[in-house]
Protein backbone atom coordinates (compact mmCIF):
# COMPACT_ATOMS: atom_id res chain seq x y z
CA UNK A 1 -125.58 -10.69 84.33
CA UNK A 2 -123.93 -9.05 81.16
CA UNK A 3 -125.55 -7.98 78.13
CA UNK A 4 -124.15 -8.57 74.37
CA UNK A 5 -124.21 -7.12 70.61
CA UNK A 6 -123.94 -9.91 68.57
CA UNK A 7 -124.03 -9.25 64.41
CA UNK A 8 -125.10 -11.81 61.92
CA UNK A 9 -125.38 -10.60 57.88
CA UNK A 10 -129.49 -11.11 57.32
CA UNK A 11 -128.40 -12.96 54.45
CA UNK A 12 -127.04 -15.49 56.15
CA UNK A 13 -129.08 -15.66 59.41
CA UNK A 14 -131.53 -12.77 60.26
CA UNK A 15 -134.00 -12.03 63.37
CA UNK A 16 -137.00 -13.20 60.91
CA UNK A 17 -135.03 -16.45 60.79
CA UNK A 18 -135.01 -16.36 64.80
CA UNK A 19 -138.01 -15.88 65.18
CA UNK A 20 -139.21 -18.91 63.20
CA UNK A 21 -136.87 -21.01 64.48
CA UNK A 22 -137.15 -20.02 68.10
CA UNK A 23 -133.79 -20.92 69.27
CA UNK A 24 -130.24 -21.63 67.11
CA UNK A 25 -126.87 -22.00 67.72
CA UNK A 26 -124.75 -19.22 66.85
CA UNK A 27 -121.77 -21.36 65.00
CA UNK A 28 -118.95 -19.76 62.57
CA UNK A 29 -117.48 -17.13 64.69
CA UNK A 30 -113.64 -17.02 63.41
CA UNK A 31 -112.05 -14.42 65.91
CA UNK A 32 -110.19 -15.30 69.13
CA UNK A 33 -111.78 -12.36 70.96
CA UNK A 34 -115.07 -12.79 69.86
CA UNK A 35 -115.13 -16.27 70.81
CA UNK A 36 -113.56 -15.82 74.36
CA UNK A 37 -116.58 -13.40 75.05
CA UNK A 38 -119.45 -16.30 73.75
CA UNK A 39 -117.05 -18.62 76.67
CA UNK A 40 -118.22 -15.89 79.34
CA UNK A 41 -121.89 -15.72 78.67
CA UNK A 42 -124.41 -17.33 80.96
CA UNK A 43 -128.09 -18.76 80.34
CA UNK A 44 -130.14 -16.05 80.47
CA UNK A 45 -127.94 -13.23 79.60
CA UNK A 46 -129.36 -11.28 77.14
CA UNK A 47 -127.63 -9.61 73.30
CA UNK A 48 -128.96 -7.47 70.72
CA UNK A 49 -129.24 -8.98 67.24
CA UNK A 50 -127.71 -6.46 65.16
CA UNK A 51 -127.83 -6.95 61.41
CA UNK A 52 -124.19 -6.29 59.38
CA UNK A 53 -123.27 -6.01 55.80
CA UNK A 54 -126.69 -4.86 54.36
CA UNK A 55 -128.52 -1.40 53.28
CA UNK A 56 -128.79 -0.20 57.00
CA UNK A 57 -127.14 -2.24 59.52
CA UNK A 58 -127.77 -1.67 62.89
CA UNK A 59 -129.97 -3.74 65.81
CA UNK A 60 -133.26 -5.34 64.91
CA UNK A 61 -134.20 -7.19 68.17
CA UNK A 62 -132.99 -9.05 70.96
CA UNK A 63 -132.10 -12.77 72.29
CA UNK A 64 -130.99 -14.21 75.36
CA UNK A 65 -128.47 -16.97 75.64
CA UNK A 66 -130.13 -20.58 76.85
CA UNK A 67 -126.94 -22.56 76.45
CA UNK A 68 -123.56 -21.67 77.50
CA UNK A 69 -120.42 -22.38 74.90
CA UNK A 70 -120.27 -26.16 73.73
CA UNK A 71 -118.28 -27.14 70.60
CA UNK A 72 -118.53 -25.74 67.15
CA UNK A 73 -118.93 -29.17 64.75
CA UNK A 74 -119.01 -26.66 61.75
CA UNK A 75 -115.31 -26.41 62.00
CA UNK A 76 -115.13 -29.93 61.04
CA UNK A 77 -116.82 -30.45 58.28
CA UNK A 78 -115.32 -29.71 54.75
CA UNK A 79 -118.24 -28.86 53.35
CA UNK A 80 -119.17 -26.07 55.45
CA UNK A 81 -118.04 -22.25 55.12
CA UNK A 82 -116.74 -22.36 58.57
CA UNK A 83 -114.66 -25.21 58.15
CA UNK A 84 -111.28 -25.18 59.72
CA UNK A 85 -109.01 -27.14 58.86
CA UNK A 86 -106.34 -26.85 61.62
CA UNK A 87 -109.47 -27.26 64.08
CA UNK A 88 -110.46 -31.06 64.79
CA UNK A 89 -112.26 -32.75 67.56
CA UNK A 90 -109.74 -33.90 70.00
CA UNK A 91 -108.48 -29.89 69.76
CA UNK A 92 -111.24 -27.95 68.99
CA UNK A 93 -110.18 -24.41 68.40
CA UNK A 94 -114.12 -22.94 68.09
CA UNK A 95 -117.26 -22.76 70.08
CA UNK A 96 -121.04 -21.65 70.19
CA UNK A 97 -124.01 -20.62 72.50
CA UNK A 98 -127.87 -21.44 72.15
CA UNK A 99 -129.49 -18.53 71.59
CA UNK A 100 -133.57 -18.07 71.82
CA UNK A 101 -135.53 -15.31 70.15
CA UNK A 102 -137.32 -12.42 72.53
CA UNK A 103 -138.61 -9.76 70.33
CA UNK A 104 -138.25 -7.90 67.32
CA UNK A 105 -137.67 -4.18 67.22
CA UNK A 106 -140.50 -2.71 64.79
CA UNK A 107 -137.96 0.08 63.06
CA UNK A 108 -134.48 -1.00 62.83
CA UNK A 109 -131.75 1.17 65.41
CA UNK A 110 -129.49 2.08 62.51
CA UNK A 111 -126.13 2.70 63.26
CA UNK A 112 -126.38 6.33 62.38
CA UNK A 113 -128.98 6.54 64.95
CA UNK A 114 -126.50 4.76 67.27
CA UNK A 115 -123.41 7.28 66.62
CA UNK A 116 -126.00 10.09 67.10
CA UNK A 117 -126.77 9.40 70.60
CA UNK A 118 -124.77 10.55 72.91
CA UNK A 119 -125.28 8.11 75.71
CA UNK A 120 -123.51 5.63 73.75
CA UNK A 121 -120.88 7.00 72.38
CA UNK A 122 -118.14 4.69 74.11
CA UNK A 123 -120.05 1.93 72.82
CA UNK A 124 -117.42 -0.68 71.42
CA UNK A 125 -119.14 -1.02 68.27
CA UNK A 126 -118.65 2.67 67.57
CA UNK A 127 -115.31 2.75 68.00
CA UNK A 128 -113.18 2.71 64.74
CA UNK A 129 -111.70 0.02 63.32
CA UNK A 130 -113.95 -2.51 65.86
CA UNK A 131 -115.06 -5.49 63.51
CA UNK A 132 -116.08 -7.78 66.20
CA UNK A 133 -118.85 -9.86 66.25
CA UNK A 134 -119.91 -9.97 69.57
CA UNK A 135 -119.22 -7.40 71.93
CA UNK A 136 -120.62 -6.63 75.56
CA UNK A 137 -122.62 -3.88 75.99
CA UNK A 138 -123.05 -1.89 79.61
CA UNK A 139 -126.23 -1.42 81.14
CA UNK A 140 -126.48 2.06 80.66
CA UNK A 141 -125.88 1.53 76.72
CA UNK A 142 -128.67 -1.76 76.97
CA UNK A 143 -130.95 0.87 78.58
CA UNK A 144 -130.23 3.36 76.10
CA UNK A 145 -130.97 1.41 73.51
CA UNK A 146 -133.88 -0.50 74.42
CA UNK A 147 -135.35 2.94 74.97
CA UNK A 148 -134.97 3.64 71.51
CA UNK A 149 -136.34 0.71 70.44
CA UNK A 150 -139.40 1.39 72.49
């Protein structure tokens, strides 16, 4: 079983909205790399929710995966902001996993508070210039964290 950081801006799709919802596909993902790590994830695998582009990103709960990659219809439609337009359905180029809500960290884990710890400092998400979306994370840094989380 692996373990994942995936980032969503709360603008756009946040734990709160998670939580409500229960479960969601996790469409739009753009990248190559990002997307051949949603193709490796298995039901029951679980990912941090991390929260991008705001005040204080950093990880605000945690989900597991309860479908493995199927295709991503957003690509298709031109009314969407993931449409692409040299993705159609007898090539599809994108993908997405089912994803269920498991908790909700009470204070967020900023990322300060993640490049202060020095357990996780070869976390990919650290690293400079990393703008991926989904990432795997070891067990030691899932442990790590989920200590700080409480």
């Amino acid at each position: 079983m692996a373990y994942w950081l995936m980032k969503s801006e709360p603008s756009d799709y946040s734990i709160q909205d998670l939580k409500q919802d229960k479960r969601a596909h996790w469409d739009g993902v753009r990248n190559y790399q990002a997307r051949n790590h949603m193709r490796t994830m298995l039901v029951g695998e679980e990912a941090f929710f991390y929260h991008s582009n705001c005040k204080v990103p950093g990880i605000v709960g945690i989900m597991k995966v309860v479908k493995t990659t199927y295709v991503d219809h957003t690509a298709f439609d031109p009314k969407d902001i993931h449409f692409d337009p040299k993705s159609n359905a007898d090539k599809p180029r994108w993908e997405m996993v089912d994803l269920a809500y498991v908790s909700a960290y009470s204070k967020i884990i900023s990322l300060a508070q993640l490049r202060e710890t020095p357990a996780l400092e070869e976390m990919i998400i650290l690293r400079k210039g990393n703008r991926l979306s989904i990432t795997p994370v070891t067990t030691k840094e899932w442990k790590t964290i989920c200590q700080l989380g409480g």
